[in-house]
PDB file of N, CA and C in Angstrom:
ATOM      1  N   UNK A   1     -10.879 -14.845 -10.318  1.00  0.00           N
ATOM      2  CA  UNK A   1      -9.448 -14.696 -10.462  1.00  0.00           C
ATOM      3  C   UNK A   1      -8.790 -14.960  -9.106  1.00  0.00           C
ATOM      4  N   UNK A   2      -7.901 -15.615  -8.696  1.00  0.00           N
ATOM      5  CA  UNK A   2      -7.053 -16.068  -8.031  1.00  0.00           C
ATOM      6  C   UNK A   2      -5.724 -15.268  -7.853  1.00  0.00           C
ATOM      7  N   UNK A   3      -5.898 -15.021  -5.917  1.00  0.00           N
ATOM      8  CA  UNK A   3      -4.584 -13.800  -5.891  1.00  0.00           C
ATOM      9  C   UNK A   3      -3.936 -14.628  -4.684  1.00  0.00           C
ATOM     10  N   UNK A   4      -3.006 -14.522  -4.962  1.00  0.00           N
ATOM     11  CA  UNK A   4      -2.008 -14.900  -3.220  1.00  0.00           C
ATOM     12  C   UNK A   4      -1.046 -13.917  -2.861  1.00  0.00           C
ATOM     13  N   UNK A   5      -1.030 -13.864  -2.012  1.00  0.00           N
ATOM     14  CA  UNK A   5       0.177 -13.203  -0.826  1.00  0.00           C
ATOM     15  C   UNK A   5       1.520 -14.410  -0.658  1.00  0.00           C
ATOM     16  N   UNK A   6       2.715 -13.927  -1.335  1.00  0.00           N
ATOM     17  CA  UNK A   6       3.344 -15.040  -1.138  1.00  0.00           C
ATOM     18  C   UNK A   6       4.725 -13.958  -0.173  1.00  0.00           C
ATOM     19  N   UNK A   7       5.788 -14.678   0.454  1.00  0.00           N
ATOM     20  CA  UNK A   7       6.593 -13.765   1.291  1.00  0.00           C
ATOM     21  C   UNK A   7       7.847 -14.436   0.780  1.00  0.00           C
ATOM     22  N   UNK A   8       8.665 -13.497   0.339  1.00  0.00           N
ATOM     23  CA  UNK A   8      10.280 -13.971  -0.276  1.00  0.00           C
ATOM     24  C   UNK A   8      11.245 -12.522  -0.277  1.00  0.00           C
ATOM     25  N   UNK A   9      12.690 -12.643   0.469  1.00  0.00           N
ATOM     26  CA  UNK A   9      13.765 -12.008   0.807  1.00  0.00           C
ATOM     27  C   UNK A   9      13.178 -11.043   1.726  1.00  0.00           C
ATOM     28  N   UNK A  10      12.230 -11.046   2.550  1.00  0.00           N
ATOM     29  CA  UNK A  10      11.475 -10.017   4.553  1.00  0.00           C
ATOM     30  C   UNK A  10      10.622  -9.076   3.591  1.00  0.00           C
ATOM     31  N   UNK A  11      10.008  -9.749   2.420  1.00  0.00           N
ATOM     32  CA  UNK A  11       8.816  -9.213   1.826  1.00  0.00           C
ATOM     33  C   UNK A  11       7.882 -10.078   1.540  1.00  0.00           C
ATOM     34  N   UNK A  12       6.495  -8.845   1.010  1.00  0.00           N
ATOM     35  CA  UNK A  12       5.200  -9.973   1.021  1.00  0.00           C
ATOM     36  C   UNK A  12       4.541  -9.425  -0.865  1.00  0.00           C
ATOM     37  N   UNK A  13       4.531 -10.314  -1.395  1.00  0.00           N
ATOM     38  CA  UNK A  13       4.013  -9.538  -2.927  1.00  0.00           C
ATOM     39  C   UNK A  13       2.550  -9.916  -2.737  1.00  0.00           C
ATOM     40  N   UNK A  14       1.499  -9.179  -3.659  1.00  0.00           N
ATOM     41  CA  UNK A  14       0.526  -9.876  -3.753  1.00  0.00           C
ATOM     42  C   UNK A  14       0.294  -9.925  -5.049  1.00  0.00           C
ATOM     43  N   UNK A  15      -0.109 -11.341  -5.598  1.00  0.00           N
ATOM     44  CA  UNK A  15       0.470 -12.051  -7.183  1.00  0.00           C
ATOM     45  C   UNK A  15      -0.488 -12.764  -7.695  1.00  0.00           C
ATOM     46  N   UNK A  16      -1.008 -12.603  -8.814  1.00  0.00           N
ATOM     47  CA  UNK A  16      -2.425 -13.321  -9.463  1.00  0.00           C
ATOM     48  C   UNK A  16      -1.326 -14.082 -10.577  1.00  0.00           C
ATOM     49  N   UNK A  17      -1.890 -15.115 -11.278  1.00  0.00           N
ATOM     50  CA  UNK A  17      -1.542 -15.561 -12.470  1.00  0.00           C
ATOM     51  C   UNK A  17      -0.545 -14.976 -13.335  1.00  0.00           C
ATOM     52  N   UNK A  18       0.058 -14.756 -14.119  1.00  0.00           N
ATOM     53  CA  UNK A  18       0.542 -13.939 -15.133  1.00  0.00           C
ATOM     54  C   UNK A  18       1.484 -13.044 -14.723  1.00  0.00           C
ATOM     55  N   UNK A  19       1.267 -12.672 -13.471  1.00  0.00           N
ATOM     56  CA  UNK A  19       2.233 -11.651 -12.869  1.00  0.00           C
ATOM     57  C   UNK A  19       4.191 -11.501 -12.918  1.00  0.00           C
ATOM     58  N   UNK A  20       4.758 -10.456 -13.333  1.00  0.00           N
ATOM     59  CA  UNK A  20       5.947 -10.413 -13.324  1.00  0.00           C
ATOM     60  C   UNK A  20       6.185  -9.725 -12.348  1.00  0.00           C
ATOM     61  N   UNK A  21       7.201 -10.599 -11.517  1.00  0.00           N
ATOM     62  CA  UNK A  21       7.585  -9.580 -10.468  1.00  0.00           C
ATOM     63  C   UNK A  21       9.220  -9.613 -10.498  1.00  0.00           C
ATOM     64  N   UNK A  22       9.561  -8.954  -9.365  1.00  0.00           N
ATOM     65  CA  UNK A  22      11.498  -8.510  -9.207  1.00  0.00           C
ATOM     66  C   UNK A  22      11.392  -8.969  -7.918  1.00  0.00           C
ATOM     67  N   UNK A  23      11.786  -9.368  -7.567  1.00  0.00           N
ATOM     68  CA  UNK A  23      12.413  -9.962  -5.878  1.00  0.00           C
ATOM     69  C   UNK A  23      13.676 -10.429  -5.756  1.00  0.00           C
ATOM     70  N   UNK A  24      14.299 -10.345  -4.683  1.00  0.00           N
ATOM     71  CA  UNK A  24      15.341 -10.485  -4.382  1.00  0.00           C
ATOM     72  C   UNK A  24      16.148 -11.268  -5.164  1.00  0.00           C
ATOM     73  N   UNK A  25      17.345 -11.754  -4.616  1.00  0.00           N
ATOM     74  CA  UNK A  25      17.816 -12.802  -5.422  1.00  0.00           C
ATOM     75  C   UNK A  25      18.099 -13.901  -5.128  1.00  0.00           C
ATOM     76  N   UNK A  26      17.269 -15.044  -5.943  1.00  0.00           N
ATOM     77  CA  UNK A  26      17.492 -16.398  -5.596  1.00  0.00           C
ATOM     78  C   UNK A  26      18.086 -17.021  -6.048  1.00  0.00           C
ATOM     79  N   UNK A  27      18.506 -17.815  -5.231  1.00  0.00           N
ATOM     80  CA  UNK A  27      19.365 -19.272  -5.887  1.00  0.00           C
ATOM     81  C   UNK A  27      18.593 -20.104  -5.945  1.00  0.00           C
ATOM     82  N   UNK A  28      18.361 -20.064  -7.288  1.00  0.00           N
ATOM     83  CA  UNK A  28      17.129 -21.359  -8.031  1.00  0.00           C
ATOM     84  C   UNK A  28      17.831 -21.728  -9.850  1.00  0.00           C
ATOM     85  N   UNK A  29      17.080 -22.815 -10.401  1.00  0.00           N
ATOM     86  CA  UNK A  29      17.762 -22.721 -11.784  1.00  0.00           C
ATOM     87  C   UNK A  29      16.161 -22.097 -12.578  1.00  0.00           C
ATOM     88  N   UNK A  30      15.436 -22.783 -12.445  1.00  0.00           N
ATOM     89  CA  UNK A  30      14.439 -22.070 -13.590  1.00  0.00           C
ATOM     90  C   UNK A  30      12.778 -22.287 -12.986  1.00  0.00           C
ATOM     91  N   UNK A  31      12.412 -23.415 -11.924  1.00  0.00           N
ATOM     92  CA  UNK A  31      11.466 -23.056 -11.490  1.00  0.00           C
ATOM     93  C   UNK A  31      11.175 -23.495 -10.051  1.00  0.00           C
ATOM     94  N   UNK A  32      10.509 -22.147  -9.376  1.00  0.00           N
ATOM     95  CA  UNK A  32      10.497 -22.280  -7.621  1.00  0.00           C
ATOM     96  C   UNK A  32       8.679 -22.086  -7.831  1.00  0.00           C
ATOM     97  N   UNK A  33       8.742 -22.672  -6.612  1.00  0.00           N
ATOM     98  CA  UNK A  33       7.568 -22.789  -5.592  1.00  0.00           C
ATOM     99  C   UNK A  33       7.160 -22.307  -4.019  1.00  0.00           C
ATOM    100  N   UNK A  34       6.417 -21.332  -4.028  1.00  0.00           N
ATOM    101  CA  UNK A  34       6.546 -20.760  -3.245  1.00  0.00           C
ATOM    102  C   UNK A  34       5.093 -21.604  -1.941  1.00  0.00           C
ATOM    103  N   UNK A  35       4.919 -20.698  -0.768  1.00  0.00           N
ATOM    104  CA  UNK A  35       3.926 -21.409  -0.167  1.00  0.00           C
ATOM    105  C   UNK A  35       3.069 -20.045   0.041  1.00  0.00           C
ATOM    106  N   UNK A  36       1.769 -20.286   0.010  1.00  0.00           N
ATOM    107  CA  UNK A  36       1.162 -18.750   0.423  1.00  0.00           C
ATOM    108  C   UNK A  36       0.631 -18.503   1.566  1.00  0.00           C
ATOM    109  N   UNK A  37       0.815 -17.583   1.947  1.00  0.00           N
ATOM    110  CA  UNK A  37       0.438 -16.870   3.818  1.00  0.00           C
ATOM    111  C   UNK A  37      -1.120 -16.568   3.305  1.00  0.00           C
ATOM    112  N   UNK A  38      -1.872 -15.612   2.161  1.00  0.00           N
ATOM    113  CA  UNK A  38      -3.301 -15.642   1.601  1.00  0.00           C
ATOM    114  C   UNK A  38      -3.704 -16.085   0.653  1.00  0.00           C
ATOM    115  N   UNK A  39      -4.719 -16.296   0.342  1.00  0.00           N
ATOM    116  CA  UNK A  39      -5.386 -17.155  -0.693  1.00  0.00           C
ATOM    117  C   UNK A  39      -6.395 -16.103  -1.168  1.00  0.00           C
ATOM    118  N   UNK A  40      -6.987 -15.652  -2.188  1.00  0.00           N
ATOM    119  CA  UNK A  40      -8.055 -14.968  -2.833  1.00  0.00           C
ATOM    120  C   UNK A  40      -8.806 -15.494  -3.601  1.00  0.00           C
ATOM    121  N   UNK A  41      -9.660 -16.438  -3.957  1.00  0.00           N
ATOM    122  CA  UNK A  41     -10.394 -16.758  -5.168  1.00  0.00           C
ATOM    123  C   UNK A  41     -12.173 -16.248  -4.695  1.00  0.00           C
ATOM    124  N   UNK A  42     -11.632 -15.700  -5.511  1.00  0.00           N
ATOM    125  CA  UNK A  42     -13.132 -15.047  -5.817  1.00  0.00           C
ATOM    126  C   UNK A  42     -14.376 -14.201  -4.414  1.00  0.00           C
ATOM    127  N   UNK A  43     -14.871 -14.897  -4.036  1.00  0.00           N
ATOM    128  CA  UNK A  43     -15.759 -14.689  -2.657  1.00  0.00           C
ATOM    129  C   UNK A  43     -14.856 -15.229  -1.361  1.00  0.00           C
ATOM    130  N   UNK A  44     -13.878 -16.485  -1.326  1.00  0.00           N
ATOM    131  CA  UNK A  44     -13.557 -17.291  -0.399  1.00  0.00           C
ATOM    132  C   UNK A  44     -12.032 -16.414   0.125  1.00  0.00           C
ATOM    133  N   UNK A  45     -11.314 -17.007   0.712  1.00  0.00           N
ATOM    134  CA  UNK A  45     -10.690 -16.324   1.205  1.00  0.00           C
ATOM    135  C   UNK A  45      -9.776 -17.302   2.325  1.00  0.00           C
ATOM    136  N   UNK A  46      -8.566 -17.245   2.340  1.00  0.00           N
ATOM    137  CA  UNK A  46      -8.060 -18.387   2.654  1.00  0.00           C
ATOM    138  C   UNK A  46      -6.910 -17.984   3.459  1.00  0.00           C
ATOM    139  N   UNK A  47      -6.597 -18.129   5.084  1.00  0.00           N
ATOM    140  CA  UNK A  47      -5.635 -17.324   5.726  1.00  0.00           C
ATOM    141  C   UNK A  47      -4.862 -18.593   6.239  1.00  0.00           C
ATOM    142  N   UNK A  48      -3.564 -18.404   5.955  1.00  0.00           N
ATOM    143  CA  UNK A  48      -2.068 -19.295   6.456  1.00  0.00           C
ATOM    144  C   UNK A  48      -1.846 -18.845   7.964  1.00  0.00           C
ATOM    145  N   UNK A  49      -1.559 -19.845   8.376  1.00  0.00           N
ATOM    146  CA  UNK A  49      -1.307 -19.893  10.025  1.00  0.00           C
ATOM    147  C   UNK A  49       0.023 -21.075   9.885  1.00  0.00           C
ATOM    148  N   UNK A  50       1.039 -20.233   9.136  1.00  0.00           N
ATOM    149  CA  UNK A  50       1.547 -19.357   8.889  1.00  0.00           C
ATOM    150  C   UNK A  50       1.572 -19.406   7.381  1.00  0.00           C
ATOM    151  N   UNK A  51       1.384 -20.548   6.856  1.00  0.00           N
ATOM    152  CA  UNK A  51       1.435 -20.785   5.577  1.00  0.00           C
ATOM    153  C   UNK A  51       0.094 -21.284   5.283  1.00  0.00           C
ATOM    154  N   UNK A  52      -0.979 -21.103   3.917  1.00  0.00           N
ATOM    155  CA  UNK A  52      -1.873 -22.099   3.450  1.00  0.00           C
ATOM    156  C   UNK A  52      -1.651 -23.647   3.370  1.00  0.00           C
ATOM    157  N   UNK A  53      -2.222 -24.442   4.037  1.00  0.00           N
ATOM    158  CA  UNK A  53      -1.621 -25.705   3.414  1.00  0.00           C
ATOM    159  C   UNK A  53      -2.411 -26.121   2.082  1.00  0.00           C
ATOM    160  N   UNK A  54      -1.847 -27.173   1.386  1.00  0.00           N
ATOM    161  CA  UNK A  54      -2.138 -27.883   0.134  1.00  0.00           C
ATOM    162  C   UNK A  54      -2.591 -26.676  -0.815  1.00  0.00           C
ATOM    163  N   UNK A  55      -1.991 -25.678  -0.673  1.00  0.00           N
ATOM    164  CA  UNK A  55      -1.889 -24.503  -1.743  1.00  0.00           C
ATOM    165  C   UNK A  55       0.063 -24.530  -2.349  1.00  0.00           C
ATOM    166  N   UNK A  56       0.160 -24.209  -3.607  1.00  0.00           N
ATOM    167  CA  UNK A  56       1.579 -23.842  -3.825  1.00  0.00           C
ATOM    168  C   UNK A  56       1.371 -22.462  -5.119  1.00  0.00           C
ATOM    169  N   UNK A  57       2.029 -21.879  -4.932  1.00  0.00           N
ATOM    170  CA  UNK A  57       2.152 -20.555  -6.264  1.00  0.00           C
ATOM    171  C   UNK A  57       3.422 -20.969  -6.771  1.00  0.00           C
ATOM    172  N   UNK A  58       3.125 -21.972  -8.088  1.00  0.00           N
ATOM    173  CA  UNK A  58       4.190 -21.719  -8.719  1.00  0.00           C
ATOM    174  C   UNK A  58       4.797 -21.020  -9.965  1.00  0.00           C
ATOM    175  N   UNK A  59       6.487 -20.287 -10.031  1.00  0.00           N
ATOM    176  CA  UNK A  59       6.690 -19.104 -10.124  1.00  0.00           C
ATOM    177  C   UNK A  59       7.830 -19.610 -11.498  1.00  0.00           C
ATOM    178  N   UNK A  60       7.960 -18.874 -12.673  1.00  0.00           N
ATOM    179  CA  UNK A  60       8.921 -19.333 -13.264  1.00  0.00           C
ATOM    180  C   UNK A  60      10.134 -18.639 -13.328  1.00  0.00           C
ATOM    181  N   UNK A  61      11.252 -18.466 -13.366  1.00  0.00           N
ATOM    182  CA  UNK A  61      12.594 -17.547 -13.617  1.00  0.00           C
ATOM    183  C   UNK A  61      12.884 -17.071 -15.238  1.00  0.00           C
ATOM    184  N   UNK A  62      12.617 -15.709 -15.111  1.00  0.00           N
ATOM    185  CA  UNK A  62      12.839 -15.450 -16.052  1.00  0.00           C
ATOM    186  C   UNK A  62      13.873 -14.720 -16.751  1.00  0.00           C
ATOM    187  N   UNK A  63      14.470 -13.969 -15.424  1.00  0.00           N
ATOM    188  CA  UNK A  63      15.789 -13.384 -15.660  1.00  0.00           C
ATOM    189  C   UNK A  63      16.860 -13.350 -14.192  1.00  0.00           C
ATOM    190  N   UNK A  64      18.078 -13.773 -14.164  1.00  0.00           N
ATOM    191  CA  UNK A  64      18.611 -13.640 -13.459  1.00  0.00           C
ATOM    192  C   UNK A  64      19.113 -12.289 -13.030  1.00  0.00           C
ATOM    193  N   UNK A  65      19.980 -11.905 -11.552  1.00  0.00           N
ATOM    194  CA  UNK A  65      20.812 -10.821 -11.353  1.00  0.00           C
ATOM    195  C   UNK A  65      20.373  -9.418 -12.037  1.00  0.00           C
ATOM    196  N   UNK A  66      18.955  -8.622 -11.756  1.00  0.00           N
ATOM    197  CA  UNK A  66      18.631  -7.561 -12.210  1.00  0.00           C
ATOM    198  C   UNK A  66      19.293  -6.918 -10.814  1.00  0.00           C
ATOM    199  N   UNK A  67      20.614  -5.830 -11.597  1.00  0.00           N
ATOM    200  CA  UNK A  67      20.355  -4.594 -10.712  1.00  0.00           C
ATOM    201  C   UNK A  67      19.413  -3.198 -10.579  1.00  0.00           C
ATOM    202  N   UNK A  68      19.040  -3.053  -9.408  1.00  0.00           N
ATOM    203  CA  UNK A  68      18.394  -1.697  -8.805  1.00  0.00           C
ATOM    204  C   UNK A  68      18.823  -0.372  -9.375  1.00  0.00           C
ATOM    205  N   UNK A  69      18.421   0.752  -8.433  1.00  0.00           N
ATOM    206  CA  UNK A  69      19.077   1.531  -8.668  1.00  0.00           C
ATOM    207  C   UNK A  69      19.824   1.548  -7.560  1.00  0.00           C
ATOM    208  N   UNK A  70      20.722   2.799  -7.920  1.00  0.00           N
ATOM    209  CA  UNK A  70      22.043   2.692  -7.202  1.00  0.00           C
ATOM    210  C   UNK A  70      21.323   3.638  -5.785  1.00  0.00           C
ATOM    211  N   UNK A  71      21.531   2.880  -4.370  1.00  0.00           N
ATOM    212  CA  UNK A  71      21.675   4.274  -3.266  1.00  0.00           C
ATOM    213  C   UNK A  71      22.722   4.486  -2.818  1.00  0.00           C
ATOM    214  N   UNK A  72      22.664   5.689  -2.689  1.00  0.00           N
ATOM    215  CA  UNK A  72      24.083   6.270  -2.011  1.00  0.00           C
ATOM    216  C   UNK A  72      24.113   6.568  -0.440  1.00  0.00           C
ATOM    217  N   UNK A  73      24.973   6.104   0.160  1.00  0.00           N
ATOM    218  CA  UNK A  73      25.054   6.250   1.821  1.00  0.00           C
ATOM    219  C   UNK A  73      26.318   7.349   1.838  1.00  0.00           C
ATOM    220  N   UNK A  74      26.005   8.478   2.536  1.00  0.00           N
ATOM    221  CA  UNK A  74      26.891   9.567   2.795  1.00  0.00           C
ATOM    222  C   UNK A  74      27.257   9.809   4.063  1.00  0.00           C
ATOM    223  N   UNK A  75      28.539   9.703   4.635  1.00  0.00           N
ATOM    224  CA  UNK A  75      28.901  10.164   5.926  1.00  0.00           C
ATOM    225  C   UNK A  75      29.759  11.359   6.104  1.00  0.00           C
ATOM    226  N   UNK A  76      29.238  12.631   6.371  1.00  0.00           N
ATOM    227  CA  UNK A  76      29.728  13.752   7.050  1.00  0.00           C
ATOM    228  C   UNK A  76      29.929  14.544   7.480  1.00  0.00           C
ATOM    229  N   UNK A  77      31.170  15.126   8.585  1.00  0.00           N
ATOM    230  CA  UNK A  77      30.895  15.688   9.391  1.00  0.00           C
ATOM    231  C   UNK A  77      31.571  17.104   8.682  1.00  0.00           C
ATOM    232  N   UNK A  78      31.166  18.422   9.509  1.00  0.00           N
ATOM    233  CA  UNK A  78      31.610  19.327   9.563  1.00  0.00           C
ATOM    234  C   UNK A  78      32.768  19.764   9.756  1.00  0.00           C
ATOM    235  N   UNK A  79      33.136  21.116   9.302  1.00  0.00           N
ATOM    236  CA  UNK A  79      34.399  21.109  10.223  1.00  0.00           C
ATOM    237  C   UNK A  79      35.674  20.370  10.722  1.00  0.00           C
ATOM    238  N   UNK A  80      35.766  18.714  10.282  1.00  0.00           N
ATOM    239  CA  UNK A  80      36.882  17.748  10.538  1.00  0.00           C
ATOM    240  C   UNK A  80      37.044  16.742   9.391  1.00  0.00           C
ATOM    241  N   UNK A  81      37.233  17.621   8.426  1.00  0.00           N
ATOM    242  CA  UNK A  81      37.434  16.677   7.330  1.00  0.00           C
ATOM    243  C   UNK A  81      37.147  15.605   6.796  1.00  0.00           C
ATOM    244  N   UNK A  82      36.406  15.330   7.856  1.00  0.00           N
ATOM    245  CA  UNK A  82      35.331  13.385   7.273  1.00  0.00           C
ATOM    246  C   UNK A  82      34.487  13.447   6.403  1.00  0.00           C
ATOM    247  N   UNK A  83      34.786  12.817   5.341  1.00  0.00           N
ATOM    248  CA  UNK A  83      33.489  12.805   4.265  1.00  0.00           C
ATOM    249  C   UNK A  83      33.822  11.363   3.434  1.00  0.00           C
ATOM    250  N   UNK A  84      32.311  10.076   3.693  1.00  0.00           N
ATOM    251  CA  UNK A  84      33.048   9.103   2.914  1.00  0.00           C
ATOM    252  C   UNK A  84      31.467   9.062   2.593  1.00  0.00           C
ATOM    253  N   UNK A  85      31.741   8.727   1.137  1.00  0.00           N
ATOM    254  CA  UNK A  85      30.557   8.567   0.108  1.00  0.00           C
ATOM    255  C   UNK A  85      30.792   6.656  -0.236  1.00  0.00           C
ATOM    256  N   UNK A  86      29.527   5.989   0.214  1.00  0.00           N
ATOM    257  CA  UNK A  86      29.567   4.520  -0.579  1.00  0.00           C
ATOM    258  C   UNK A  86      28.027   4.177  -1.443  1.00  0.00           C
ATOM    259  N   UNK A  87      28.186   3.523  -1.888  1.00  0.00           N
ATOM    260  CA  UNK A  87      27.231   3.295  -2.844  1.00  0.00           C
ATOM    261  C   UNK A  87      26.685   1.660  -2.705  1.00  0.00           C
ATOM    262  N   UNK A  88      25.351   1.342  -3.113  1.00  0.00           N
ATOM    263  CA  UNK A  88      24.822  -0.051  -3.171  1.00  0.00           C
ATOM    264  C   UNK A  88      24.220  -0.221  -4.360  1.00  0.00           C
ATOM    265  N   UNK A  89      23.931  -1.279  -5.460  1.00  0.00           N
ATOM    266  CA  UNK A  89      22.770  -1.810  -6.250  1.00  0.00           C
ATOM    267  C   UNK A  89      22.778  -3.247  -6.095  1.00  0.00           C
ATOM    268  N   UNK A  90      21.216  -3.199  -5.171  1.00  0.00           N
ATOM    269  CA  UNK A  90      21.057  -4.296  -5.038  1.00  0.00           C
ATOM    270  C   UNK A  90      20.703  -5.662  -6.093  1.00  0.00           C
ATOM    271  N   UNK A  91      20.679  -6.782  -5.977  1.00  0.00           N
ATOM    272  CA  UNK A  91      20.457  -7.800  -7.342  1.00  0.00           C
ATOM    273  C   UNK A  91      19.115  -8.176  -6.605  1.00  0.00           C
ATOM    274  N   UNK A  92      18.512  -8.452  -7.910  1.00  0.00           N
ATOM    275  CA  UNK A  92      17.072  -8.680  -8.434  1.00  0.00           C
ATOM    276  C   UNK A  92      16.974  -9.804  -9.086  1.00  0.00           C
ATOM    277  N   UNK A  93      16.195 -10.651  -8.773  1.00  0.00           N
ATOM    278  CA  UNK A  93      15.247 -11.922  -9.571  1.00  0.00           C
ATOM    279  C   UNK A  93      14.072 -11.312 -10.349  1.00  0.00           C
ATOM    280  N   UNK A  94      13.703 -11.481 -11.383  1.00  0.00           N
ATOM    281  CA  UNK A  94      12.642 -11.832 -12.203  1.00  0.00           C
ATOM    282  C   UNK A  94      11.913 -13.315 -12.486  1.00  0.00           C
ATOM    283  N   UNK A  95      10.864 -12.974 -11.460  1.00  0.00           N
ATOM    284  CA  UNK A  95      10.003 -14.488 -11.623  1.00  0.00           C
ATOM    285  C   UNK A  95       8.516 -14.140 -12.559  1.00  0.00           C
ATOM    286  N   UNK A  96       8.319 -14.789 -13.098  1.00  0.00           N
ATOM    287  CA  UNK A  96       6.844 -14.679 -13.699  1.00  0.00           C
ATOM    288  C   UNK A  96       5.911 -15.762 -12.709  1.00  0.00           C
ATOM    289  N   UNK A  97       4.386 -15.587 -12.721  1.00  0.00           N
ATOM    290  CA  UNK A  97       3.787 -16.754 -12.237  1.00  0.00           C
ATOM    291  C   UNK A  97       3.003 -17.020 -12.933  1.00  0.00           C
ATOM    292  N   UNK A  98       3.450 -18.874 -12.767  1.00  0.00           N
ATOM    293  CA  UNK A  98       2.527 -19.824 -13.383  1.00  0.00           C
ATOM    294  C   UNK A  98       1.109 -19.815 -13.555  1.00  0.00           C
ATOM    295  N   UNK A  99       1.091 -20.513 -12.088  1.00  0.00           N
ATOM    296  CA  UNK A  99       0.228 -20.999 -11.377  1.00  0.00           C
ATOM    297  C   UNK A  99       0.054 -21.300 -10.016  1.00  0.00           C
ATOM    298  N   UNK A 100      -1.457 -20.984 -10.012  1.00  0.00           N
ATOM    299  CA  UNK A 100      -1.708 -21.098  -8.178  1.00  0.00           C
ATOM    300  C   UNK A 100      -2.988 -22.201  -8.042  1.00  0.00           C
ATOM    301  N   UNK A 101      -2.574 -23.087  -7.282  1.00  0.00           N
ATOM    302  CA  UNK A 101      -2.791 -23.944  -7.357  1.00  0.00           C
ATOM    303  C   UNK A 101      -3.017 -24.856  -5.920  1.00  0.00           C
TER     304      UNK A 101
END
């Protein structure tokens, strides 16, 4: 079985065949290609300096704009009336993978 380390939005997944993952959000229409930093098949073992060459993991889109959950950032102080509450949910890609190849 065949695993790669691929790196997308200052992360690193590690992704065999079949795999559904959530990552950031891309601007793509329906299918990306990624490059892999590791390689896994079986006994061998395959390290990118910085990338594998003549390797590609390719990834299909399966859902656009998934939001997160929501975090909340709270600022305040004591005693001086400051209190400001903001909120984030970040957007999410859904890629499935193809193939590694």
């Amino acid at each position: 079985m065949k695993k790669a380390v691929i790196a997308t939005g200052g992360k690193q997944y590690l992704v065999k065949e079949g795999d559904v993952v959530d990552v950031e959000l891309l601007k793509a229409d329906k299918l990306i290609d990624f490059e892999p930093l590791l390689v896994i098949d079986g006994e061998k073992t395959l390290i990118g300096t910085p990338f594998v060459k003549d390797v590609k993991v390719s990834a299909k889109i399966t859902k656009q704009t998934i939001k997160a959950d929501k975090v909340v950032a709270i600022r305040y102080k004591a005693k001086k009336r400051v209190n400001k509450v903001q909120g984030h949910r970040q957007q999410h890609t859904r890629i499935t993978i193809s193939k590694i190849a």
